[in-house]
N, C-alpha and C. Protein backbone atom coordinates (compact mmCIF):
# COMPACT_ATOMS: atom_id res chain seq x y z
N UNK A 1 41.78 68.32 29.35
CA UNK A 1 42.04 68.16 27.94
C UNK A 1 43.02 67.00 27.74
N UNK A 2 42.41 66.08 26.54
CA UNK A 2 43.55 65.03 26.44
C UNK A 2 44.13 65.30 25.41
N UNK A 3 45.71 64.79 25.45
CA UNK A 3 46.56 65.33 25.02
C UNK A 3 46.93 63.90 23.77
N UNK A 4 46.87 64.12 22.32
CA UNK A 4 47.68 62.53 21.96
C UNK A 4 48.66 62.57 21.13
N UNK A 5 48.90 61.47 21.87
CA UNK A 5 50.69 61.63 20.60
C UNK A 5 50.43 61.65 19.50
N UNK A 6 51.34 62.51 18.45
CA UNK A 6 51.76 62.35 17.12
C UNK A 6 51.40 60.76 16.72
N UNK A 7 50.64 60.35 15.88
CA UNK A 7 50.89 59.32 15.01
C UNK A 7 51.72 59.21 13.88
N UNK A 8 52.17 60.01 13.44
CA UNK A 8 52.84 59.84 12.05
C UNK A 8 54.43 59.45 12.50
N UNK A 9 55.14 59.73 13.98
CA UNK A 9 55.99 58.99 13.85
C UNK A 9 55.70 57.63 14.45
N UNK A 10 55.13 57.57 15.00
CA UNK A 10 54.91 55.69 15.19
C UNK A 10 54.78 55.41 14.28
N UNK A 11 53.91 55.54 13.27
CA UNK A 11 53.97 54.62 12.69
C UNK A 11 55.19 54.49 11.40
N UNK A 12 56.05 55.87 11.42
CA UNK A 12 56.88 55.70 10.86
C UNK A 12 57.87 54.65 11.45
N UNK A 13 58.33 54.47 12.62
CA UNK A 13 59.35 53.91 13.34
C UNK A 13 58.60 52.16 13.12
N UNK A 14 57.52 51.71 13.23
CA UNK A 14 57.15 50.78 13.13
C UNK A 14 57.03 50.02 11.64
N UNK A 15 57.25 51.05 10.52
CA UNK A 15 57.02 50.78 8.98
C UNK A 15 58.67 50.34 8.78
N UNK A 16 59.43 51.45 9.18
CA UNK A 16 60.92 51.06 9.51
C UNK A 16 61.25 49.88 9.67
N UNK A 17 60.69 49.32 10.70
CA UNK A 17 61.30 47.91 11.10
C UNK A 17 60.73 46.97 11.01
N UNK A 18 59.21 47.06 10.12
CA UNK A 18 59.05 46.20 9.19
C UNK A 18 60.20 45.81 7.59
N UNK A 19 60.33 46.90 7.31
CA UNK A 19 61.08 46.91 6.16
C UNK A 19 62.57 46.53 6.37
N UNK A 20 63.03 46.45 7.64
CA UNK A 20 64.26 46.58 7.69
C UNK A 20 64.24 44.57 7.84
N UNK A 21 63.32 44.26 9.06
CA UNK A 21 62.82 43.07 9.26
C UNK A 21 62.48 42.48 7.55
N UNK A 22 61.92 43.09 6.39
CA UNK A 22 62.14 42.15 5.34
C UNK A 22 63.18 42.08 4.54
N UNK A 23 64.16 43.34 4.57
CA UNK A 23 65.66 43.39 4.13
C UNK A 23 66.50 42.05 4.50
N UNK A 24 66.42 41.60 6.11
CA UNK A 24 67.34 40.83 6.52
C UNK A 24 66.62 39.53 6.03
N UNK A 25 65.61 39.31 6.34
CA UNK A 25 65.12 37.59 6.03
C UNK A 25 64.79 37.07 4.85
N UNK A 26 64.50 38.36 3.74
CA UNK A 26 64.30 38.10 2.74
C UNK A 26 65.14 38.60 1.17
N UNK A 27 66.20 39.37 1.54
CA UNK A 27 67.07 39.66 0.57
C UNK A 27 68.11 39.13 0.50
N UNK A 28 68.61 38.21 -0.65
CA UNK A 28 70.09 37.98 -0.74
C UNK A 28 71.20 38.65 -0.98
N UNK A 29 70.28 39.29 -2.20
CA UNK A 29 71.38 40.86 -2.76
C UNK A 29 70.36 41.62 -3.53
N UNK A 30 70.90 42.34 -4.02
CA UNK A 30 69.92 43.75 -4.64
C UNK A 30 70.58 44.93 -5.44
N UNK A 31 69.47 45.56 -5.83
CA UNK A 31 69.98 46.68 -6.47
C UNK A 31 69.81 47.74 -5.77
N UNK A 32 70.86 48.96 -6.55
CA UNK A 32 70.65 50.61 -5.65
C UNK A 32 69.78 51.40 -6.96
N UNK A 33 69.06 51.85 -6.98
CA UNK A 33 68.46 53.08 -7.92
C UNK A 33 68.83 53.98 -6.95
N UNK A 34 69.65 55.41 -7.91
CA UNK A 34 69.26 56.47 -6.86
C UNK A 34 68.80 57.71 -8.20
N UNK A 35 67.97 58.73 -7.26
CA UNK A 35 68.16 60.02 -8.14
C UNK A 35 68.24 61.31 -7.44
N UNK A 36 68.61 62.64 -8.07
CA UNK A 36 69.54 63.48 -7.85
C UNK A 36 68.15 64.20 -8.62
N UNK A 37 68.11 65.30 -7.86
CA UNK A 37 66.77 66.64 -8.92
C UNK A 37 66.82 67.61 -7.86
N UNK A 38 67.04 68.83 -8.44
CA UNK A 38 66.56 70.05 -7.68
C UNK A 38 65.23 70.71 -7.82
N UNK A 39 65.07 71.04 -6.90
CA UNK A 39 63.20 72.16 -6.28
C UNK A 39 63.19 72.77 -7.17
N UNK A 40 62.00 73.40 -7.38
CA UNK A 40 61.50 74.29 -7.80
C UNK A 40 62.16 76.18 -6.74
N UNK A 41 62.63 75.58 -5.92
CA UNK A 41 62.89 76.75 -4.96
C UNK A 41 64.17 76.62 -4.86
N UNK A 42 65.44 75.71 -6.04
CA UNK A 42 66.07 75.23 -5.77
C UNK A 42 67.19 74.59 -4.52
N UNK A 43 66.33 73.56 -4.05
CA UNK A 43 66.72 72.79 -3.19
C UNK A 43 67.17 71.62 -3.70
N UNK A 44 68.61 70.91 -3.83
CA UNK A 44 69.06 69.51 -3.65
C UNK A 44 68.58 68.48 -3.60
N UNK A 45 68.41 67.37 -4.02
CA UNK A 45 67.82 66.41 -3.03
C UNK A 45 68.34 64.67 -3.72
N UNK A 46 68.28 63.91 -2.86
CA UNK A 46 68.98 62.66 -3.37
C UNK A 46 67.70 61.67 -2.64
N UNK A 47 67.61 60.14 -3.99
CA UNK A 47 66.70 59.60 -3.09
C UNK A 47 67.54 58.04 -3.62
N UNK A 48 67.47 57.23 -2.52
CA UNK A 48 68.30 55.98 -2.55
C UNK A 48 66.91 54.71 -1.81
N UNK A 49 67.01 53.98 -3.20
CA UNK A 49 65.91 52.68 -3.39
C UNK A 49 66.87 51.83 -3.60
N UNK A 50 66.15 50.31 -2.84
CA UNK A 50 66.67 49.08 -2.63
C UNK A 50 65.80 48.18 -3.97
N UNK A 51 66.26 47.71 -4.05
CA UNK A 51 65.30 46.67 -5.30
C UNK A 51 65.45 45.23 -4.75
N UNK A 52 65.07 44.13 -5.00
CA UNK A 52 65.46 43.07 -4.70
C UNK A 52 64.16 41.85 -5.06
N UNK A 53 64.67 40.66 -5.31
CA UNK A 53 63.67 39.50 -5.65
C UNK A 53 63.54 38.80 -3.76
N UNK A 54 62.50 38.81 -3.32
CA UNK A 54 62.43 38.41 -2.29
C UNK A 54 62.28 36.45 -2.52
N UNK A 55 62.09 35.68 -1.50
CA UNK A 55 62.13 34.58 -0.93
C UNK A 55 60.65 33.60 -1.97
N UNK A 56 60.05 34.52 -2.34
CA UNK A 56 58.87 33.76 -3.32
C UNK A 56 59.22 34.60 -4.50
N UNK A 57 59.90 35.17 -4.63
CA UNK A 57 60.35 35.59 -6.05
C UNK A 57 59.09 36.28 -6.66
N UNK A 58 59.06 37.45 -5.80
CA UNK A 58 58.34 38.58 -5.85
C UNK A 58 59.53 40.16 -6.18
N UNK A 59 59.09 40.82 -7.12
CA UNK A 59 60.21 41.83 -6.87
C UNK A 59 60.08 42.86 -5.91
N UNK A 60 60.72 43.24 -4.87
CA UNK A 60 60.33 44.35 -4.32
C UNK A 60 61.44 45.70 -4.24
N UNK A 61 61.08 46.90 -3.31
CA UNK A 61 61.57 48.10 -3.76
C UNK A 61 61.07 48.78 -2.04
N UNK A 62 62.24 49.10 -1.90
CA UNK A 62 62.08 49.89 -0.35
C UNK A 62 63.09 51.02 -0.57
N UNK A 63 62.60 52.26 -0.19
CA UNK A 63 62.75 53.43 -0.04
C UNK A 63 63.84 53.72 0.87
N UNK A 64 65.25 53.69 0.66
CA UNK A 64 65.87 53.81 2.34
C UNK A 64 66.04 55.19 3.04
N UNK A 65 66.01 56.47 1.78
CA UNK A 65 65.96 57.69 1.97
C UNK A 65 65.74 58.23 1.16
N UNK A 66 65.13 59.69 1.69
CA UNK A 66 65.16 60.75 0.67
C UNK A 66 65.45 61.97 1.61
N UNK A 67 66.24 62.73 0.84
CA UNK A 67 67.11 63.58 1.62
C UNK A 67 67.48 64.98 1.03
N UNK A 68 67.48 65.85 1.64
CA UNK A 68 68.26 67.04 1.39
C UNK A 68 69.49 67.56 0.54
N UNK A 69 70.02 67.23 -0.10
CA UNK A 69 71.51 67.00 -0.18
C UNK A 69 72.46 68.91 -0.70
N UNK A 70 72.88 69.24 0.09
CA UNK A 70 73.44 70.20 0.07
C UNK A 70 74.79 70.07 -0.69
N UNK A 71 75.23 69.23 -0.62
CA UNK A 71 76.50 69.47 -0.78
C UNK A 71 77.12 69.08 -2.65
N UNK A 72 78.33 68.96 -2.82
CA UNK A 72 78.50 69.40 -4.37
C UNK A 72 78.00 67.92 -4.75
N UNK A 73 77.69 67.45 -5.62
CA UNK A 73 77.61 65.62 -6.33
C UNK A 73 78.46 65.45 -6.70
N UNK A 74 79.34 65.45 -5.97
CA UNK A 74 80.85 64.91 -6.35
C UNK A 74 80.62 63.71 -6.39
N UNK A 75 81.69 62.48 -7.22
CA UNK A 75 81.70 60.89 -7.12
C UNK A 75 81.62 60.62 -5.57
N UNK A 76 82.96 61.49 -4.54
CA UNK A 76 82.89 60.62 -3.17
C UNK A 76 81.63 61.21 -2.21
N UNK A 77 80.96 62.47 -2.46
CA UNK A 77 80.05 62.77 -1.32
C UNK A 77 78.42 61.83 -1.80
N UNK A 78 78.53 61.73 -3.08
CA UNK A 78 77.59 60.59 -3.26
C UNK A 78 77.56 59.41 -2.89
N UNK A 79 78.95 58.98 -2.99
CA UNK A 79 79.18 57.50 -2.43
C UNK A 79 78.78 57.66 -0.99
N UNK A 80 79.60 58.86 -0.19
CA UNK A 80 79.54 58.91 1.52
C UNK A 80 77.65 59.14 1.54
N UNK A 81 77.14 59.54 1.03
CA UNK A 81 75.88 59.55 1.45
C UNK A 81 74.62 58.05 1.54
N UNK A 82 75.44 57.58 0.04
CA UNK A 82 75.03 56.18 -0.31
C UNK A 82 75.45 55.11 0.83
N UNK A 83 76.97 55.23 0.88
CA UNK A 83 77.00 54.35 2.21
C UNK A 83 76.61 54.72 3.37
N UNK A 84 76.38 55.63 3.92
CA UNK A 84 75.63 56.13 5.18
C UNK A 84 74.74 55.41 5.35
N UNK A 85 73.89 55.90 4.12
CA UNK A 85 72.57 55.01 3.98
C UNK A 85 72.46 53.35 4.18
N UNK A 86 73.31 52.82 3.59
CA UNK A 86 73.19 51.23 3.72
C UNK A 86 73.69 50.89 5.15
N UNK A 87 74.77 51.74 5.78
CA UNK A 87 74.49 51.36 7.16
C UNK A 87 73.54 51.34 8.09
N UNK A 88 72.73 52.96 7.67
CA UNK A 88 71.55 53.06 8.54
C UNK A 88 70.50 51.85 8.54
N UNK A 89 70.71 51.08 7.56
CA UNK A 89 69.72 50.20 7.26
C UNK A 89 70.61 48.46 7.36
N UNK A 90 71.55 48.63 7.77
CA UNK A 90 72.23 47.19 7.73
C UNK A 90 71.84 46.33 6.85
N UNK A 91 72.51 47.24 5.85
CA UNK A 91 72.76 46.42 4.53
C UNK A 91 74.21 45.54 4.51
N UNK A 92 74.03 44.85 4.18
CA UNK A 92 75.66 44.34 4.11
C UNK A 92 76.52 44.23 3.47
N UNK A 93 77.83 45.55 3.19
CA UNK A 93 78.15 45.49 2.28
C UNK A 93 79.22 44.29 1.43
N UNK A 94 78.66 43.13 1.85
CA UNK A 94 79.19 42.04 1.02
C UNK A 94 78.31 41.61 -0.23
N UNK A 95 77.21 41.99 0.28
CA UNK A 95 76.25 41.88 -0.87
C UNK A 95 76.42 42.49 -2.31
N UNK A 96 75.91 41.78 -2.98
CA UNK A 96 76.12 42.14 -4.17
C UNK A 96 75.14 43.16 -4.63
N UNK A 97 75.66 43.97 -5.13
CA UNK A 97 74.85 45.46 -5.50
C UNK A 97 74.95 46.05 -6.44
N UNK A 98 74.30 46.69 -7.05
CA UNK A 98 74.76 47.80 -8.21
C UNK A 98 73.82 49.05 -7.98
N UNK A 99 74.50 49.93 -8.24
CA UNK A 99 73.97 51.40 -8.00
C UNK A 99 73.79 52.31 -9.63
N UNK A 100 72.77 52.80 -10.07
CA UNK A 100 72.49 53.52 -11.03
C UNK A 100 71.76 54.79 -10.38
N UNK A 101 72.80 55.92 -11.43
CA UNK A 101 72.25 57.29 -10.60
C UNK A 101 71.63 57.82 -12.06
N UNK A 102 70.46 58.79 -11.71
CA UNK A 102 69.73 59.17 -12.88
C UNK A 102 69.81 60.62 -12.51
């Protein structure tokens, strides 16, 4: 019996670093959208989008997470989650940014 790997994380890990690969070569600065909604089963959840005019002045929009979020929405555990996020993704925080939470 042959055995095959999972596809859904390859090709997650490979979509990753496409996107991360067009963050660095093609963003100068950008925007944060985020939003905040609970389940139907009430569950938490936070989702944090990149916006940005790329290199041909196209607009684009990359997904950096969507997440669980347990904890209270306080101003700083939003921020600590927000910046988590832009590290995971080497964002740089010199860039110019703005964040809108809905």
């Amino acid at each position: 019996m042959i055995h095959h790997q999972p596809q859904l994380p390859k090709v997650y890990c490979l979509r990753r670093l496409h996107r991360k690969e067009l963050l660095t070569n093609e963003s100068l600065s950008g925007c944060l959208t985020t939003d905040c909604w609970t389940s139907r089963n009430n569950i938490a959840f936070i989702s944090i989008t990149y916006h940005f005019i790329d290199t041909q002045f196209v607009l684009r929009s990359v997904l950096l997470g969507c997440y669980e979020f347990s904890e209270s929405h306080s101003g700083l555990n939003l921020c600590n989650t927000i910046q988590e996020t832009l590290d995971k993704w080497n964002i740089d925080k010199k860039k110019n940014y703005f964040s809108s939470l809905r």
